[in-house]
C-alpha atoms as a PDB file:
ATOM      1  CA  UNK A   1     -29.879 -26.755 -40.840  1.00  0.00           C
ATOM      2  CA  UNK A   2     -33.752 -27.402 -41.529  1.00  0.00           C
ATOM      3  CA  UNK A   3     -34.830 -27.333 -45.318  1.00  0.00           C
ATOM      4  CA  UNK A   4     -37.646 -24.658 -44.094  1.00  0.00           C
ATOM      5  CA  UNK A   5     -34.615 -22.440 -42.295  1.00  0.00           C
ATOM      6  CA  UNK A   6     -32.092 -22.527 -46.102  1.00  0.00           C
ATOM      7  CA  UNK A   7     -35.342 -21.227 -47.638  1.00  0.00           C
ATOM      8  CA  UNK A   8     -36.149 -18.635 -45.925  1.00  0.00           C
ATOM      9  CA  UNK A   9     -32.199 -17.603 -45.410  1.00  0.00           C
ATOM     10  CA  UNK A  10     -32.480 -17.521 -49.602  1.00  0.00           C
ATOM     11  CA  UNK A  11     -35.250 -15.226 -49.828  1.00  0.00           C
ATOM     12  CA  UNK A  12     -33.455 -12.905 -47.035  1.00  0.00           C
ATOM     13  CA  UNK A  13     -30.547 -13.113 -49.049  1.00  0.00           C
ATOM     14  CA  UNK A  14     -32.704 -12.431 -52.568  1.00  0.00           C
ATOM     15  CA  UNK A  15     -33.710  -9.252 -50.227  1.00  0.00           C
ATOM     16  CA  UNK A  16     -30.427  -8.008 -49.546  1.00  0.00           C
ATOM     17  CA  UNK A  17     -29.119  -8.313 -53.753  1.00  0.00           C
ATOM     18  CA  UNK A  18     -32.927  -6.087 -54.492  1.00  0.00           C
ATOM     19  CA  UNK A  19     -31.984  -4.014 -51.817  1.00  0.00           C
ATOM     20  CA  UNK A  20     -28.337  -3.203 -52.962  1.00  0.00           C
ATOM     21  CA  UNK A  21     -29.642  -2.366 -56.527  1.00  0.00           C
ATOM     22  CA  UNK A  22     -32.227  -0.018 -55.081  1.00  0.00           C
ATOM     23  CA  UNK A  23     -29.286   1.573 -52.734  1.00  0.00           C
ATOM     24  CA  UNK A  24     -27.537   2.277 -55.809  1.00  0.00           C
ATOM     25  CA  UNK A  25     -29.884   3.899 -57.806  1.00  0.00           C
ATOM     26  CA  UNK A  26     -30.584   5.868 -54.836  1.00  0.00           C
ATOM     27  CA  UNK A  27     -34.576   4.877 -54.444  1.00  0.00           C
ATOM     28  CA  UNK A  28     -33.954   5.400 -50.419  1.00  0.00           C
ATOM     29  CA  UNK A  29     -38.028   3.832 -50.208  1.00  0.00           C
ATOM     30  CA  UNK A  30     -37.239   0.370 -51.801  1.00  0.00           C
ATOM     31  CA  UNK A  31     -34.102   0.241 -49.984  1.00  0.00           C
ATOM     32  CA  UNK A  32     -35.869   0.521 -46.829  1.00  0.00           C
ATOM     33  CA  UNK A  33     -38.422  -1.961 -47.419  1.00  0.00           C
ATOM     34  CA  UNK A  34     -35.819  -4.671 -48.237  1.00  0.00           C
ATOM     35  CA  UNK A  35     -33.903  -4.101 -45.490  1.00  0.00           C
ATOM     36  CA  UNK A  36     -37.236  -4.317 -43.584  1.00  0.00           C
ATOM     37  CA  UNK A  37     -37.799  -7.963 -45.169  1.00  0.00           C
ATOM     38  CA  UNK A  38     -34.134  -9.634 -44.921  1.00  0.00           C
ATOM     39  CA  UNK A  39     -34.186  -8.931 -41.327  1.00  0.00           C
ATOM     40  CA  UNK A  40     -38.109 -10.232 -41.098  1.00  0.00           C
ATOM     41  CA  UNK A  41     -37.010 -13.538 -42.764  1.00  0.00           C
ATOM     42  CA  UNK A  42     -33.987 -13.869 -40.943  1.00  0.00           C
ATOM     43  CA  UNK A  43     -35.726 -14.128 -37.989  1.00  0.00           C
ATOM     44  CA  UNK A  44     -38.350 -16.105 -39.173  1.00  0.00           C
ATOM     45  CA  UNK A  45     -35.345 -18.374 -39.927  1.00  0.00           C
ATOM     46  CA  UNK A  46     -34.260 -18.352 -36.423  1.00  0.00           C
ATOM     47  CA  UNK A  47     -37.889 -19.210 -35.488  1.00  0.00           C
ATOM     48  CA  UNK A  48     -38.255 -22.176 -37.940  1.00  0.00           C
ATOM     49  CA  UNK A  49     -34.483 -23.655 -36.461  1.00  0.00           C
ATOM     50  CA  UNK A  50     -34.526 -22.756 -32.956  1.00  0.00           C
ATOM     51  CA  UNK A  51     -38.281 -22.843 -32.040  1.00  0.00           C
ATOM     52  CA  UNK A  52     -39.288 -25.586 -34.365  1.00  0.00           C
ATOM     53  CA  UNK A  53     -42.305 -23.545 -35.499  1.00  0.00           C
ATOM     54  CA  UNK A  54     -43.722 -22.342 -38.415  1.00  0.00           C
ATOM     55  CA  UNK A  55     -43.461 -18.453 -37.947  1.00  0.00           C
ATOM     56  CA  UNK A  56     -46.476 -16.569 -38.009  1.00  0.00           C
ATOM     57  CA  UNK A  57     -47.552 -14.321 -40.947  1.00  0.00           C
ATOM     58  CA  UNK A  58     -46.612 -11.085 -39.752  1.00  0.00           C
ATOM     59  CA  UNK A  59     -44.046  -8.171 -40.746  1.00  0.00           C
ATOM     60  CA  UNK A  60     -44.014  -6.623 -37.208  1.00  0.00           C
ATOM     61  CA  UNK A  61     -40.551  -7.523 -36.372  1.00  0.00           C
ATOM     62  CA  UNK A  62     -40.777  -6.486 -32.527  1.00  0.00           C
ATOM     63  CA  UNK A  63     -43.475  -9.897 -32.446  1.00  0.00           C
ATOM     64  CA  UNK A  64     -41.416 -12.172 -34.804  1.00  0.00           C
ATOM     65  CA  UNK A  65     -38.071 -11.086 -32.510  1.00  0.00           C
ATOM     66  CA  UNK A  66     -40.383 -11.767 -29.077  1.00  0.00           C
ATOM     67  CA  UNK A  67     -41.073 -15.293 -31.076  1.00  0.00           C
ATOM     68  CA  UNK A  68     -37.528 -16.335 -31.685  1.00  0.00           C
ATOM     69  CA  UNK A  69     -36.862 -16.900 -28.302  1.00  0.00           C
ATOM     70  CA  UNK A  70     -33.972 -14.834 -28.382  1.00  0.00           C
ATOM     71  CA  UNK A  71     -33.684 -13.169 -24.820  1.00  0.00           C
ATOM     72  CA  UNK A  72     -30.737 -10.861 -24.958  1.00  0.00           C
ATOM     73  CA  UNK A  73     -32.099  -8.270 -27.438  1.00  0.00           C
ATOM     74  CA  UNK A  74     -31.132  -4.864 -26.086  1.00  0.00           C
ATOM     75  CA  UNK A  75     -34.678  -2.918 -25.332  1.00  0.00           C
ATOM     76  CA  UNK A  76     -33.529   0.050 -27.593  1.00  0.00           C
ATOM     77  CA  UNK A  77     -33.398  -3.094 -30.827  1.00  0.00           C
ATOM     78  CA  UNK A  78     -37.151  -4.054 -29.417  1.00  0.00           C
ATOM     79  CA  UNK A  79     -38.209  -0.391 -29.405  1.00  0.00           C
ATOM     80  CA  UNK A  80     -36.370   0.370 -33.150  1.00  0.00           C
ATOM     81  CA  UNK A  81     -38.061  -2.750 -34.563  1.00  0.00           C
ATOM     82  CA  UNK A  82     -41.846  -1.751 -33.177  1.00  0.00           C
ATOM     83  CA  UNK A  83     -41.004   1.587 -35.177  1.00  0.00           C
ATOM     84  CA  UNK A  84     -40.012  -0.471 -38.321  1.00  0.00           C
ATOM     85  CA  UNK A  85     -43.018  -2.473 -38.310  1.00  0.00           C
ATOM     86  CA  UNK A  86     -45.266   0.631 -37.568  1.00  0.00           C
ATOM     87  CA  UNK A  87     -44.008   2.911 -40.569  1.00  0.00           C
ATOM     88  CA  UNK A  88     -41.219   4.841 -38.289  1.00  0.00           C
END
């Protein structure tokens, strides 16, 4: 595993502890946007070790999925993450 991809697997992984502490104290808003940012650095991580590429600075998770080269997303994912990235 690259250097780059453990780093940004850590901060997805800082996400998800934030995000657990917001789902308990029932703040529904904050939990949302750190689910929104594990899954954007996880694939930013899958960019960085699959693509060799630095990912590009965007949270619109529909591009950043289209970038990771992964082909076998089911269109319904590609459709839920446009709606993440655009506010629902």
């Amino acid at each position: 595993m690259k250097k780059e991809t453990k780093l940004w697997l850590d901060y997805a992984k800082d996400d998800l502890k934030s995000l657990k502490v917001m789902w308990r104290a029932h703040r529904y808003g904050p939990t949302a946007f750190y689910c929104q940012q594990a899954v954007e650095k996880v694939i930013k991580a899958i960019i960085v070790e699959k693509q060799n590429l630095v990912p590009r600075k965007s949270h619109d998770l529909k591009r950043l999925l289209e970038d990771s080269g992964i082909k076998k997303f089911p269109e319904k994912w590609l459709k839920l993450a446009g709606r993440f990235s655009n506010g629902c």
